[in-house]
Protein backbone atom coordinates (compact mmCIF):
# COMPACT_ATOMS: atom_id res chain seq x y z
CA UNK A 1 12.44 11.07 17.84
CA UNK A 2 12.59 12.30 14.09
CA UNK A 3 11.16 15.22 12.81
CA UNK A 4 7.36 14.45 10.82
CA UNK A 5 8.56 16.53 8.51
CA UNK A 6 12.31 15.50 8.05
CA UNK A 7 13.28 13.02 4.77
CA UNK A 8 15.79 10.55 5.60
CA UNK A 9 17.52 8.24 2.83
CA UNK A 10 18.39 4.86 3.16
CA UNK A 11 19.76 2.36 0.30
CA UNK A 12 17.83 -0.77 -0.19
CA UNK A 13 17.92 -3.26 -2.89
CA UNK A 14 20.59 -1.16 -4.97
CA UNK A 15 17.75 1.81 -4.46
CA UNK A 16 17.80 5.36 -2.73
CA UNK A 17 14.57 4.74 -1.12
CA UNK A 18 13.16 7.85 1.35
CA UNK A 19 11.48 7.79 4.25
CA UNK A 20 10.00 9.43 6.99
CA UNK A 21 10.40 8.33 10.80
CA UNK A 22 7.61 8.83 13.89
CA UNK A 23 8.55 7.42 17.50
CA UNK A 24 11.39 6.15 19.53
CA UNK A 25 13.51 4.01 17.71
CA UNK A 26 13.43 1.63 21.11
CA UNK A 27 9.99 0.47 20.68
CA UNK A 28 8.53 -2.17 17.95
CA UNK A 29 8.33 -0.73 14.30
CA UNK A 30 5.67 -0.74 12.13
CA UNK A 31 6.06 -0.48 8.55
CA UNK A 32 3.84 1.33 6.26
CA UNK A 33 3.86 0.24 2.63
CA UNK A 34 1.87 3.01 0.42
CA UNK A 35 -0.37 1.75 -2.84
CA UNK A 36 -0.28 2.44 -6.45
CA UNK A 37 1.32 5.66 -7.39
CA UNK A 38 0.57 7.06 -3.57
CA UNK A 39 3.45 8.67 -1.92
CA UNK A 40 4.16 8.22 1.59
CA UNK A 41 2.18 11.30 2.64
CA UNK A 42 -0.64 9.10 1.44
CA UNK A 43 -0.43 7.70 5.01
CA UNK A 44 -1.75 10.60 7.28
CA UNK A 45 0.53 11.96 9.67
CA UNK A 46 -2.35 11.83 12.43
CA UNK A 47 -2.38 8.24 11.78
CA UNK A 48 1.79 7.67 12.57
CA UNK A 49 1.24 9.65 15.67
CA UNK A 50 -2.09 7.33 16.60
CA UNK A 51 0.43 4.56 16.44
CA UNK A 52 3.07 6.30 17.85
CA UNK A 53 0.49 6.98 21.02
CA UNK A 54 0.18 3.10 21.24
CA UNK A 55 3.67 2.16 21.67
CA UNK A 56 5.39 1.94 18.06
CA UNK A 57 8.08 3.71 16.18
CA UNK A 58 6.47 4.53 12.74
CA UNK A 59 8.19 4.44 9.59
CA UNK A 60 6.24 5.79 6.08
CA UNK A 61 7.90 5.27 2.72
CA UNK A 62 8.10 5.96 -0.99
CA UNK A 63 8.13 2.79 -2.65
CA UNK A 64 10.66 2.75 -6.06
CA UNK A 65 9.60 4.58 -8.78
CA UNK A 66 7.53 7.01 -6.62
CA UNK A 67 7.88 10.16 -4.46
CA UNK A 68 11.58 10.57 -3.56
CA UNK A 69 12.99 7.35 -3.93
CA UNK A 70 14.79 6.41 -7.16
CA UNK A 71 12.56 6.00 -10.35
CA UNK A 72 12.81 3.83 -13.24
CA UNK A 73 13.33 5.94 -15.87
CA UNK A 74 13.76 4.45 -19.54
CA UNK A 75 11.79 1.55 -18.64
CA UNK A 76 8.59 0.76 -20.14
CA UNK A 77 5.68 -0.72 -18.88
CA UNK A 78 3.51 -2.46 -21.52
CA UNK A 79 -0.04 -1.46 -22.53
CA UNK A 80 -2.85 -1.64 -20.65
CA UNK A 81 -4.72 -3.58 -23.00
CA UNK A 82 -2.17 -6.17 -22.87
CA UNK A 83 -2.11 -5.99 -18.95
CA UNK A 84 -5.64 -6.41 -19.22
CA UNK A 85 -5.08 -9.46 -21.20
CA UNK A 86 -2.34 -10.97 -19.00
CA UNK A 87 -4.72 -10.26 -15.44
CA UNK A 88 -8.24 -11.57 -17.57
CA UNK A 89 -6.64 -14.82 -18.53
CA UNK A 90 -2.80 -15.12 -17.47
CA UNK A 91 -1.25 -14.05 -20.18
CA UNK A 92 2.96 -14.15 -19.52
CA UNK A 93 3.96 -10.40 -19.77
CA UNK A 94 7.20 -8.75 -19.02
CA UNK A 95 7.14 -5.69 -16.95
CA UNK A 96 9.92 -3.61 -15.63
CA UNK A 97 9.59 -4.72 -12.29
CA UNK A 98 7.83 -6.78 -10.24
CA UNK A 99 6.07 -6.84 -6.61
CA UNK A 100 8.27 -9.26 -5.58
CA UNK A 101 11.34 -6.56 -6.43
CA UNK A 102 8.99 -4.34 -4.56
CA UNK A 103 8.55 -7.14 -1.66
CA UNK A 104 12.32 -6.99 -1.60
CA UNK A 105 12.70 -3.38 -1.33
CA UNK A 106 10.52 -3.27 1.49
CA UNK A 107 12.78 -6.14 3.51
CA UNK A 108 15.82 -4.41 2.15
CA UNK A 109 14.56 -0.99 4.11
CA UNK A 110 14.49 -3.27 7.17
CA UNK A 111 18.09 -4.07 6.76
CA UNK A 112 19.40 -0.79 6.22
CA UNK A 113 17.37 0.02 8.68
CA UNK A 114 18.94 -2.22 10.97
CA UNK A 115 15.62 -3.66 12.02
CA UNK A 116 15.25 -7.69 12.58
CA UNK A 117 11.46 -8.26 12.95
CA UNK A 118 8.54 -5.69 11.96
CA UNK A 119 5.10 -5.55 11.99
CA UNK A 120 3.91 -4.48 8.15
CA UNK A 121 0.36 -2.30 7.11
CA UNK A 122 0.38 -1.74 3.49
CA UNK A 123 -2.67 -0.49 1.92
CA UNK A 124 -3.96 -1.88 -1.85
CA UNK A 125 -0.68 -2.66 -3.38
CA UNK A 126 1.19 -2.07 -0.47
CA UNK A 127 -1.20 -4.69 0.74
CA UNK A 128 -0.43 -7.00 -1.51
CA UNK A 129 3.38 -6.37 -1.73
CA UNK A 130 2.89 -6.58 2.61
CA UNK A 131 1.64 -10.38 1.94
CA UNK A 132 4.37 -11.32 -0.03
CA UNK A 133 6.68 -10.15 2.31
CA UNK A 134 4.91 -12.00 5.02
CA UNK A 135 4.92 -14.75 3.25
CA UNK A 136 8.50 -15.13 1.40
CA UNK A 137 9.97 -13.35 4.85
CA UNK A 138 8.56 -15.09 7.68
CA UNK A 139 11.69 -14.50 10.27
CA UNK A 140 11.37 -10.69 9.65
CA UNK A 141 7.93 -10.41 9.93
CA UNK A 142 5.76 -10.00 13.65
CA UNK A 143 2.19 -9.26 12.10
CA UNK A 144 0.65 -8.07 8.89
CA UNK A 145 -2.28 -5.83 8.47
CA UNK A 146 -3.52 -5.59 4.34
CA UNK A 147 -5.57 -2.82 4.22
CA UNK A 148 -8.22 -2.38 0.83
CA UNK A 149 -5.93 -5.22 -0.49
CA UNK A 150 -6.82 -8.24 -2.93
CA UNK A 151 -5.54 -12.10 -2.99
CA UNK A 152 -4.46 -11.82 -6.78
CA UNK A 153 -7.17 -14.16 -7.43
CA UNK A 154 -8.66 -13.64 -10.90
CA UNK A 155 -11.68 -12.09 -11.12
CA UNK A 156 -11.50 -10.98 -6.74
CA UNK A 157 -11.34 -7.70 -5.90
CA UNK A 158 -11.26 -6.30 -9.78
CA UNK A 159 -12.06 -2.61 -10.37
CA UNK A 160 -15.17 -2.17 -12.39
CA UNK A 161 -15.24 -1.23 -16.10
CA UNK A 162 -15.94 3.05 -15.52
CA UNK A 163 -13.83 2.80 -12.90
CA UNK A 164 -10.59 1.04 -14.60
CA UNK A 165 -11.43 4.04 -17.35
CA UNK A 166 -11.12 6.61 -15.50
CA UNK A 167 -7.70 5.59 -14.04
CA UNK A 168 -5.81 6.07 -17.53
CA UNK A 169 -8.34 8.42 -18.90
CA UNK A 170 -5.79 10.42 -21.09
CA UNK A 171 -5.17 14.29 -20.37
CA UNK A 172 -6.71 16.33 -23.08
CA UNK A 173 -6.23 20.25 -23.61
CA UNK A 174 -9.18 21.21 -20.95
CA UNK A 175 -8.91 18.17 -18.60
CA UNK A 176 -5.35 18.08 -16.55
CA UNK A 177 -3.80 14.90 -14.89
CA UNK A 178 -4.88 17.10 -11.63
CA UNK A 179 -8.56 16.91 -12.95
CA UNK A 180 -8.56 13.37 -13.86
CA UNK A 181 -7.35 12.32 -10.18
CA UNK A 182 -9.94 14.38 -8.33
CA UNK A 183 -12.10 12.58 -10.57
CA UNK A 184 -10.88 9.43 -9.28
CA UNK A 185 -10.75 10.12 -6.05
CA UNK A 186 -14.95 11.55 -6.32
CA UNK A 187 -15.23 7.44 -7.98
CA UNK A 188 -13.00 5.44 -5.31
CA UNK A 189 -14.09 7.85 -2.33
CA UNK A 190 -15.56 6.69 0.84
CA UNK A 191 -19.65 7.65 0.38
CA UNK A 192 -19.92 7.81 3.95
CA UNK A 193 -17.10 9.86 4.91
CA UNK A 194 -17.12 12.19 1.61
CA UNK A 195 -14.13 14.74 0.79
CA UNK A 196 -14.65 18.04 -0.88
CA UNK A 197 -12.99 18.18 -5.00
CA UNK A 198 -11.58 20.99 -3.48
CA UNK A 199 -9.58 19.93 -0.11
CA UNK A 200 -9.12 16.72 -2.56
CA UNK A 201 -7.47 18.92 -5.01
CA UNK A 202 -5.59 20.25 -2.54
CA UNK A 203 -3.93 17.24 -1.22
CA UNK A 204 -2.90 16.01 -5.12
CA UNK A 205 -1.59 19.12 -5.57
CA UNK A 206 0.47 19.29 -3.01
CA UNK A 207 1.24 15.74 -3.39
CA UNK A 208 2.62 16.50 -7.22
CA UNK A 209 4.19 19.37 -6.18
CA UNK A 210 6.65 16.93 -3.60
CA UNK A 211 7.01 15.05 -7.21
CA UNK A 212 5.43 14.55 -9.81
CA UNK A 213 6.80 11.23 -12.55
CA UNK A 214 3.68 10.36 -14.19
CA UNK A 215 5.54 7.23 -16.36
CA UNK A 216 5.99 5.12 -12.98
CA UNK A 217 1.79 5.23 -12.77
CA UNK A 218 1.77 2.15 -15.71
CA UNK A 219 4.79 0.48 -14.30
CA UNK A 220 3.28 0.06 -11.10
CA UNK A 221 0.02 -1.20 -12.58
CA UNK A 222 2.06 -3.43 -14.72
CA UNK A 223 3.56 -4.70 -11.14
CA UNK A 224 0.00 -5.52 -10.29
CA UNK A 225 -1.57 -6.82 -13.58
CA UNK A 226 1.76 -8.87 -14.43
CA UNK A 227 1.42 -10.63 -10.69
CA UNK A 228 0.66 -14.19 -10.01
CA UNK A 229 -2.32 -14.80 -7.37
CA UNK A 230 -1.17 -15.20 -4.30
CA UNK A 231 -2.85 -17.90 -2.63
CA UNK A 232 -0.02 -20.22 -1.89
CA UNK A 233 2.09 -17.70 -0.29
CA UNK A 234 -0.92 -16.82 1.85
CA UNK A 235 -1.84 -20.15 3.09
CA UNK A 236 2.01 -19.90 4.36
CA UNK A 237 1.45 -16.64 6.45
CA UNK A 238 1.84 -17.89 10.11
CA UNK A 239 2.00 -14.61 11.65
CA UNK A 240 -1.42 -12.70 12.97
CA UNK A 241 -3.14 -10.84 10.32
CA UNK A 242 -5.96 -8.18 10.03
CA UNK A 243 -7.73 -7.39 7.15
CA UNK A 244 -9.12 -4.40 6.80
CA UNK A 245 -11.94 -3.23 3.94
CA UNK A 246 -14.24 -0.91 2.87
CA UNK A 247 -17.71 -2.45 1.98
CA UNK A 248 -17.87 0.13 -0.94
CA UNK A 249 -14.63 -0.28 -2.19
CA UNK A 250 -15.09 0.43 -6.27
CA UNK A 251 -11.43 0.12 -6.46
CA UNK A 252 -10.97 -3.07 -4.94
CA UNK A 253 -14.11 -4.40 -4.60
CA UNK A 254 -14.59 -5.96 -0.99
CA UNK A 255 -14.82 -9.29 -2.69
CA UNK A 256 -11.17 -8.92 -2.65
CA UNK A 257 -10.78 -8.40 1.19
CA UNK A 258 -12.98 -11.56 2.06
CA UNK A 259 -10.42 -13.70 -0.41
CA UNK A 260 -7.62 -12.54 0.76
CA UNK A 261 -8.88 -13.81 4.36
CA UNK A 262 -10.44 -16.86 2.79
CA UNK A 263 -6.70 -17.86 2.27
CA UNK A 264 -5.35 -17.25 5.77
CA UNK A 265 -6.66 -19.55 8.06
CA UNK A 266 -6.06 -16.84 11.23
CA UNK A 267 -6.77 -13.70 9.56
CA UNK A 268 -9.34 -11.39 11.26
CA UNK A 269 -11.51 -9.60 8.69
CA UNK A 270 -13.06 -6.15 9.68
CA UNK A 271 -14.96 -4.43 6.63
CA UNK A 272 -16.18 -1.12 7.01
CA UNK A 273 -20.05 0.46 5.62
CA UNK A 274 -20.10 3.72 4.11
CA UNK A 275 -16.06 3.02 3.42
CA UNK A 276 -14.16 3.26 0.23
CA UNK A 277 -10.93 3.22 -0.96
CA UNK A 278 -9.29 5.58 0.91
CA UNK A 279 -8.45 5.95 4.73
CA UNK A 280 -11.02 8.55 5.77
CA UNK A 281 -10.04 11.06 8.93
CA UNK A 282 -13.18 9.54 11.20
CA UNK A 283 -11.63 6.11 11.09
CA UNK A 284 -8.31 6.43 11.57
CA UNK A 285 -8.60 5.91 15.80
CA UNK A 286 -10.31 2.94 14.76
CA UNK A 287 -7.83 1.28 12.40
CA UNK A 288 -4.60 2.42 14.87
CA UNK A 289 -7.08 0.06 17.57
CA UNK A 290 -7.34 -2.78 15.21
CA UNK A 291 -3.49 -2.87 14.04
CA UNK A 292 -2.62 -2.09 17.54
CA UNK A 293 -4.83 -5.50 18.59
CA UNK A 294 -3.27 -7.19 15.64
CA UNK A 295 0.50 -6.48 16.83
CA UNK A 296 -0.31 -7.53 20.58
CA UNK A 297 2.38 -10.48 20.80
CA UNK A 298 4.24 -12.13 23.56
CA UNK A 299 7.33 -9.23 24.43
CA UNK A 300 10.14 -11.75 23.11
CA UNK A 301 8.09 -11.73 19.78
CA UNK A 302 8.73 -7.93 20.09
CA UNK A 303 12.26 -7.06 20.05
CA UNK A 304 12.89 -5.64 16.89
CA UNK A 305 16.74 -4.29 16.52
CA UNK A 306 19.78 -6.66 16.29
């Protein structure tokens, strides 16, 4: 069983991508893919070992361009107004990568990994690059679970105006990058399940502190903005799938949760009152049930390694 705390390396996709490992590498692996510009200690370590106590080996992950894993440096993402015109009304725009590349990261960890089949929870992006990768990578996939996650659709699950603001609200000489994502976090929070500014300062402090590239933020929105909708590729999706939202999601309005399902014909949708975009401590038992529920398959569906 690896160390919680230990920071492996694997390459993927012509990437040094790291991870962290929880569990036996004998039983079924689950996959956590983390969201915009969230490292993989975005995914509490309480909530690995919640999985781990149900039966699965655990892997979290930096995604490119974030945490530890390689970063893009030199490329640049385009503006947001012109992301804002290419998501409003499909405007071609080139960004530096795409979540498709991201898609085939993820599968690429797999490989490296030595892993066959896996069950996949990504939350917001990592939701959406989860349903590509469900999608485009049936054989390698046992379930999906797209957590605060949209279907790409225009206009479904779109972050409101004050909201969208706030998330490139420039720093200025009295308001840090530090300040501006406690603010964000007060906006996106879950009302129901509040966190202090303070023990939310804490964790983005420590989370900068692990690494800090602030350029990736716009590439990874550009991965998002530049996307196509996904609703083909998630009329494919054949495995089971659980949906999971927050009713007050300002982030990704719920709207986008209930498309996303719309789409997949055998998705189970569980939204959550009083729940944002975030994971908050009291649920976390909770969502480890659901995926849990969501991963039960017959045992020759379960064999993961080669």
């Amino acid at each position: 069983m690896s160390s919680k705390n230990q920071t492996q390396f694997v390459r993927a996709n012509g990437l040094q991508i790291a991870y962290e490992e929880f569990g036996s590498a004998d039983d079924p692996l689950i996959l956590l893919v983390a969201g915009l510009y969230n490292q993989l200690v975005r995914w509490p370590v309480e909530f690995c070992e919640l999985l781990v106590a149900r039966g699965f080996r655990v892997i979290r992950f930096d995604n490119r361009d974030i945490g530890l894993s390689d970063k893009m440096d030199g490329q640049r993402a385009p503006g947001y107004l012109r992301l804002f015109l290419a998501s409003t009304f499909g405007v071609g725009v080139k960004t530096p990568y795409s979540l498709d590349d991201m898609a085939e990261d993820t599968v690429a960890i797999l490989d490296a990994l030595k892993v066959r089949r896996a069950h996949i929870v990504g939350m917001s992006m990592g939701g959406m690059i989860g349903q590509i990768v469900a999608a485009r990578f049936p054989r390698r996939v046992l379930s999906l679970t797209s957590m605060m996650s949209t279907s790409g659709v225009r206009g479904k699950g779109v972050a409101s105006i004050p909201v969208s603001l706030q998330m490139i609200r420039p720093v200025t000489k009295n308001r840090t990058a530090l300040d501006n994502s406690v603010a964000i976090w007060r906006m996106i929070g879950s009302p129901a399940y509040p966190l202090s500014d303070d023990k939310a300062r804490a964790i983005l402090k420590a989370e900068s502190q692990r690494s800090n590239n602030p350029a990736s933020y716009m590439r990874q929105i550009a991965a998002i903005k530049g996307a196509p909708n996904r609703v083909a590729l998630l009329n494919s999706i054949k495995v089971p799938v659980l949906i999971i939202h927050g009713q007050q999601d300002r982030l990704v309005p719920v709207c986008g949760g209930i498309d996303t399902a719309k789409h997949i014909p055998q998705a189970k949708l569980h939204l959550f009152p009083g729940m944002g975009h975030n994971l908050p401590q009291p649920l976390l038992e909770e969502f480890a049930e659901l995926i849990y529920k969501n991963c039960l398959v017959p045992e020759a569906e379960r064999s993961v390694r080669h």
